[in-house]
C-alpha atoms as a PDB file:
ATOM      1  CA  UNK A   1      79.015 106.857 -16.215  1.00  0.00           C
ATOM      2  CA  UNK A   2      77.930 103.227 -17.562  1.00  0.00           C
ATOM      3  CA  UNK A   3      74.564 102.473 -18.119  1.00  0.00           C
ATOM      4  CA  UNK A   4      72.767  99.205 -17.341  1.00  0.00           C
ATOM      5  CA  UNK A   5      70.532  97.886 -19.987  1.00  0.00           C
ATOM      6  CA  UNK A   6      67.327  97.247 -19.085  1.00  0.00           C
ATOM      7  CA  UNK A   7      65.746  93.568 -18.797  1.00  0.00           C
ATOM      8  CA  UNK A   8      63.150  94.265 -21.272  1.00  0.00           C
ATOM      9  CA  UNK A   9      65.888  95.051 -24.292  1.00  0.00           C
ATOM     10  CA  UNK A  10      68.014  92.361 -23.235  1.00  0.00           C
ATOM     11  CA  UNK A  11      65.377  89.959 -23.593  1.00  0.00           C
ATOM     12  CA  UNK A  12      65.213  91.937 -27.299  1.00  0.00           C
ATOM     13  CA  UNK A  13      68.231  91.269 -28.209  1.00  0.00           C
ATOM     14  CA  UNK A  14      68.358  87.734 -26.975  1.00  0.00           C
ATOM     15  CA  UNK A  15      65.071  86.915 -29.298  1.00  0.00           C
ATOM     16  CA  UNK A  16      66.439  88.816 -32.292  1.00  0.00           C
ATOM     17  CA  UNK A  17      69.825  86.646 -32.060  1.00  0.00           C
ATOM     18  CA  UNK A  18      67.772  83.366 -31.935  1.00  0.00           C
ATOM     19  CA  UNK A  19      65.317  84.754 -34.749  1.00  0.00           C
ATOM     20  CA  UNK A  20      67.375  83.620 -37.538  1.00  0.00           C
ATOM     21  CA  UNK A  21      67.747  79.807 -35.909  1.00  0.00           C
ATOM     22  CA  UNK A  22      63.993  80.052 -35.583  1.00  0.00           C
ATOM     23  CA  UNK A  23      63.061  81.092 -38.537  1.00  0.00           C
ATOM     24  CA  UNK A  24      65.340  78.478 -39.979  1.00  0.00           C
ATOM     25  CA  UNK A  25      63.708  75.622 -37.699  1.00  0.00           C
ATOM     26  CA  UNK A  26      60.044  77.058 -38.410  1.00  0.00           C
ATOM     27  CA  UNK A  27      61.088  75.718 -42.162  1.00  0.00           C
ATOM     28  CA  UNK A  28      62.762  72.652 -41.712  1.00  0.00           C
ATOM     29  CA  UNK A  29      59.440  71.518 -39.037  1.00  0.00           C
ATOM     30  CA  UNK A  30      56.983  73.076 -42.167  1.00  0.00           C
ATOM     31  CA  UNK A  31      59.081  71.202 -44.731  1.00  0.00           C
ATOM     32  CA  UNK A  32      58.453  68.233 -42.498  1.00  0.00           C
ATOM     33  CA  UNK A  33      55.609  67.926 -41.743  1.00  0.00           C
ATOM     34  CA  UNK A  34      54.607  69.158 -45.631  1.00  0.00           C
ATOM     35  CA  UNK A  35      56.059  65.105 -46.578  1.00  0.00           C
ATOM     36  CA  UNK A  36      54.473  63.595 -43.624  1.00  0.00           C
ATOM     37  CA  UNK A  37      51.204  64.536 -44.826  1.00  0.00           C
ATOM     38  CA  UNK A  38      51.966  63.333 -48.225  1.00  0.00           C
ATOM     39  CA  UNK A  39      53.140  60.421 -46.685  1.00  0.00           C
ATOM     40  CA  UNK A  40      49.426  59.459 -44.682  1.00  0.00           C
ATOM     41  CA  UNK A  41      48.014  60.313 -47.608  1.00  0.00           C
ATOM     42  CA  UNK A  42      49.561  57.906 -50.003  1.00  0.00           C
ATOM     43  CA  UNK A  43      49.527  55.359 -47.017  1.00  0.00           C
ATOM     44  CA  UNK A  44      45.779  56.092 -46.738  1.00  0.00           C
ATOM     45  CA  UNK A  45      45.317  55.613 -50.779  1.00  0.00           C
ATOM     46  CA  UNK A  46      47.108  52.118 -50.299  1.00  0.00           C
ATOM     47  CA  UNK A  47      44.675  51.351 -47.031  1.00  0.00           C
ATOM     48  CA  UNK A  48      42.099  52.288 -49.845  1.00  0.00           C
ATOM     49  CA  UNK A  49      42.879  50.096 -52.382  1.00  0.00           C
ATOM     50  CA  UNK A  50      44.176  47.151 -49.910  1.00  0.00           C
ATOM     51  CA  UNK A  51      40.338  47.053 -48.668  1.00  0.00           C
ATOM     52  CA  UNK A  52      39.076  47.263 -51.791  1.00  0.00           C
ATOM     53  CA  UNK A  53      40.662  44.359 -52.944  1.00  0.00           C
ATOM     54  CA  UNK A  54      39.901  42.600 -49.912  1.00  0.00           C
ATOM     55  CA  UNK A  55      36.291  42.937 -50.349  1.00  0.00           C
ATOM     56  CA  UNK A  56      36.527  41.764 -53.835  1.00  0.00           C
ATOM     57  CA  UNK A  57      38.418  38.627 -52.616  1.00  0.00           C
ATOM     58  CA  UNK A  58      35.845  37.855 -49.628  1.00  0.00           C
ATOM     59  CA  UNK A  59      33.072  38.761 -52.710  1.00  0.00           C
ATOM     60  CA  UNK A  60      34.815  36.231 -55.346  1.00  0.00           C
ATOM     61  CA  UNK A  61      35.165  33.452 -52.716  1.00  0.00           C
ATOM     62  CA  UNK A  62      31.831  33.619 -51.222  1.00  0.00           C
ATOM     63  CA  UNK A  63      30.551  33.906 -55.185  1.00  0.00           C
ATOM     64  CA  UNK A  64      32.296  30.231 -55.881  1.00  0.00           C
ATOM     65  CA  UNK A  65      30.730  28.512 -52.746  1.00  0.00           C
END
C-alpha cells in the first residue's frame, strides 16, 4: 500500500529545495545593497563639499561687490 504525503511536508520539501537559491539571493541582495549605501554616502560627501564650495563662491563674489 502507497502512501500519500501530506501537504504540510511537501510544502517542506519544496522550501528546503529553494533554501539554498535563497540563501544564495539573501547574499547577492545584502552584498548589494552593502555598495549602494557606500555609494549615497560618497554621493552625499560630494553634495557636501559641492555646497560648500558654492557658498564660498556666492561669499567671495558678494565680498568683491
Amino acid at each position: 500500500m502507497r502512501r500519500t504525503p501530506c501537504p504540510q511536508s511537501l510544502d517542506s520539501d519544496i522550501a528546503l529545495s529553494r533554501a539554498p537559491h535563497l540563501a544564495d539571493q539573501l547574499q547577492q541582495t545584502t552584498s548589494e545593497n552593502t555598495a549602494l549605501h557606500a555609494r549615497i554616502t560618497e554621493l552625499e560627501d560630494d553634495l557636501a563639499a559641492a555646497r560648500t564650495s558654492l557658498r564660498r563662491m556666492i561669499r567671495d563674489e558678494n565680498l568683491h561687490q
